[in-house]
C-alpha atoms as a PDB file:
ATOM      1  CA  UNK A   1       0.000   0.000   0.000  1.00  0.00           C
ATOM      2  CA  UNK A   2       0.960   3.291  -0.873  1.00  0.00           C
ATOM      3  CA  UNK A   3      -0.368   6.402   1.384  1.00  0.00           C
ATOM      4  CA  UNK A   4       0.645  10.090   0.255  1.00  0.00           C
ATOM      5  CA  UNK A   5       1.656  12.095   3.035  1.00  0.00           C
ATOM      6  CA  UNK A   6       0.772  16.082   2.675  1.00  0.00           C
ATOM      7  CA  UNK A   7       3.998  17.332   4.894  1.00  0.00           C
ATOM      8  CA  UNK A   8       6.460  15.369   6.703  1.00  0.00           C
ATOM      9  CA  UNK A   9       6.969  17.339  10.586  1.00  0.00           C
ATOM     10  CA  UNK A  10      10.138  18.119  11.429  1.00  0.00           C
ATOM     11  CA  UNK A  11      12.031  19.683  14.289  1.00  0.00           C
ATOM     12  CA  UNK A  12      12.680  23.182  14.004  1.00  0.00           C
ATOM     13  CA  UNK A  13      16.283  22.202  13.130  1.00  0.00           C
ATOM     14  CA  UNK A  14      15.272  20.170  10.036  1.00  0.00           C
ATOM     15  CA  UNK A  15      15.092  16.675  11.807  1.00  0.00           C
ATOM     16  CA  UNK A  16      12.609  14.692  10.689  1.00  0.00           C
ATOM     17  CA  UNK A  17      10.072  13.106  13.289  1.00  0.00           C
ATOM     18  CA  UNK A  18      10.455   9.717  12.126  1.00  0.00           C
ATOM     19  CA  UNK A  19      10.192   8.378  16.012  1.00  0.00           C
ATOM     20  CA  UNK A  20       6.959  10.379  17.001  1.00  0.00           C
ATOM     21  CA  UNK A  21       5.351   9.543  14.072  1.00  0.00           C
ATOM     22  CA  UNK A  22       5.855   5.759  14.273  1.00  0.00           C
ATOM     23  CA  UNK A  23       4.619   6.143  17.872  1.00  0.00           C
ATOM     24  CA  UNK A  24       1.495   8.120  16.572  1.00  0.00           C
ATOM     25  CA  UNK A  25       0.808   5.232  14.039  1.00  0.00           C
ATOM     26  CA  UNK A  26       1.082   2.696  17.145  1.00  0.00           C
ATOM     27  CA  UNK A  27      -1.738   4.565  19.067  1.00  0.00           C
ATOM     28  CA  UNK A  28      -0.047   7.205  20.799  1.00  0.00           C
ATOM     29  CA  UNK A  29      -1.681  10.702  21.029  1.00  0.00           C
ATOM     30  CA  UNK A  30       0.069  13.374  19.009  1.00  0.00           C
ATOM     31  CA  UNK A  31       0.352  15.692  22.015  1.00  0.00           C
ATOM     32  CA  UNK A  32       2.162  13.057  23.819  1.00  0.00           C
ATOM     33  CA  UNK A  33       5.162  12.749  21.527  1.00  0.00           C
ATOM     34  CA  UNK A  34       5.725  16.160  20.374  1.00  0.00           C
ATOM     35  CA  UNK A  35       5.245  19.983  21.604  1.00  0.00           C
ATOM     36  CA  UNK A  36       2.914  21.973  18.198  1.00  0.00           C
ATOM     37  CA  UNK A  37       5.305  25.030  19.044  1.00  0.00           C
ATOM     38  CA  UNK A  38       8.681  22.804  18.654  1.00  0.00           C
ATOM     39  CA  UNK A  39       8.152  21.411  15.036  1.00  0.00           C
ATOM     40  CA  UNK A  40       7.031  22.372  11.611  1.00  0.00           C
ATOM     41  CA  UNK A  41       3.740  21.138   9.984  1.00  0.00           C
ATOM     42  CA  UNK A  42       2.140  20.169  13.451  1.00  0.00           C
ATOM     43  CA  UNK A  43      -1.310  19.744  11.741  1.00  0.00           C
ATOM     44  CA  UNK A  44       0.598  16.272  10.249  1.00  0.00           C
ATOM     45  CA  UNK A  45       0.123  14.489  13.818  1.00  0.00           C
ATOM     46  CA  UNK A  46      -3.055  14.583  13.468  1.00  0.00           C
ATOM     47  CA  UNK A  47      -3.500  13.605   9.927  1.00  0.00           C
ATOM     48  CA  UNK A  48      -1.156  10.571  11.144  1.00  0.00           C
ATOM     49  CA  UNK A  49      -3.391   9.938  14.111  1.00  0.00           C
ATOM     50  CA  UNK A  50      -6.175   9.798  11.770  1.00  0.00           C
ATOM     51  CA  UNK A  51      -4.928   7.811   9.238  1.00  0.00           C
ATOM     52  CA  UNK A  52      -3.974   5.270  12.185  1.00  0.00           C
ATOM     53  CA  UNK A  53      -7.456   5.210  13.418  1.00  0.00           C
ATOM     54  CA  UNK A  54      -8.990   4.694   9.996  1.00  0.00           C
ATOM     55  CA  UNK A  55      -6.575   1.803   9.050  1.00  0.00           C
ATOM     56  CA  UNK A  56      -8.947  -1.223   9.231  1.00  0.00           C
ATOM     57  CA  UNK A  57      -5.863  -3.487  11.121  1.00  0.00           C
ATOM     58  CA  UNK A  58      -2.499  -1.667  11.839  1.00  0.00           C
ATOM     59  CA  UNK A  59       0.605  -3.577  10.408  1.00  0.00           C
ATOM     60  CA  UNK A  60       3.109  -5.276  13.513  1.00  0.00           C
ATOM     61  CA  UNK A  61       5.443  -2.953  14.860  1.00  0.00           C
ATOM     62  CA  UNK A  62       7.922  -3.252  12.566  1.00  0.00           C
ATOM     63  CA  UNK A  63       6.300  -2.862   9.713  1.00  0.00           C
ATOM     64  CA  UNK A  64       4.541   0.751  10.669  1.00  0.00           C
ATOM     65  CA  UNK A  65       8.493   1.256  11.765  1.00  0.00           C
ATOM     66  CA  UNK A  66       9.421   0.586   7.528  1.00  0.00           C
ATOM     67  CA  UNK A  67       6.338   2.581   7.093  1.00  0.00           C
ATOM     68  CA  UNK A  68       7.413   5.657   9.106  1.00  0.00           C
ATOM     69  CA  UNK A  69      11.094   5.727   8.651  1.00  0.00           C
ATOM     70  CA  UNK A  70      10.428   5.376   4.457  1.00  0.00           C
ATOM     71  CA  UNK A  71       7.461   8.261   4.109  1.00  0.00           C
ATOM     72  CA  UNK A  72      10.093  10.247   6.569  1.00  0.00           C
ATOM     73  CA  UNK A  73      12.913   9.767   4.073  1.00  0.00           C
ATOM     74  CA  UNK A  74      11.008  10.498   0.866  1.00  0.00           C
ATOM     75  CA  UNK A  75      10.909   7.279  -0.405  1.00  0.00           C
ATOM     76  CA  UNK A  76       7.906   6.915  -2.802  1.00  0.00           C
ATOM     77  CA  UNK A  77       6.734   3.184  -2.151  1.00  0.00           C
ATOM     78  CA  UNK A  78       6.660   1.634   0.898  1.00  0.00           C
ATOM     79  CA  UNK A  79       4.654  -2.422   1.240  1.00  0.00           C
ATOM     80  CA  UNK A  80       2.674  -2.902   3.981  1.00  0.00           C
ATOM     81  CA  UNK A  81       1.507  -6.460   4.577  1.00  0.00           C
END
């Protein structure tokens, strides 16, 4: 499966929250991995934590890890079993 992100979040450094986001994906609440005033493009831990909550089954751990760490790094196509 392929899923187009609109804006990867970053730090305000230029880090990219690959961590945070595979935590939001796992069922964590955005405001408990990451501060809206401390990163770019805070709307996008939402739009994770949606798109987490309308998956119809979440792929194991390491999997949504492939998942997060790929759409973080630009990588166009990412499987998801």
């Amino acid at each position: 499966m392929i899923v187009a992100v609109p804006a990867v979040p970053r730090t305000l450094t230029g880090k990219k929250l690959e961590v945070p986001v595979e935590r939001i994906l796992q069922g964590a609440r955005p405001a408990e991995v990451a501060a809206d005033g401390a990163i770019t493009h805070p709307e996008m831990l939402a739009w994770f934590a949606r798109y987490a909550r309308s998956s119809d089954s979440l792929p194991d751990s390491e999997i949504v890890h492939d998942y997060a760490v790929s759409k973080l790094a630009g990588i166009d196509r990412t499987t998801v079993h």
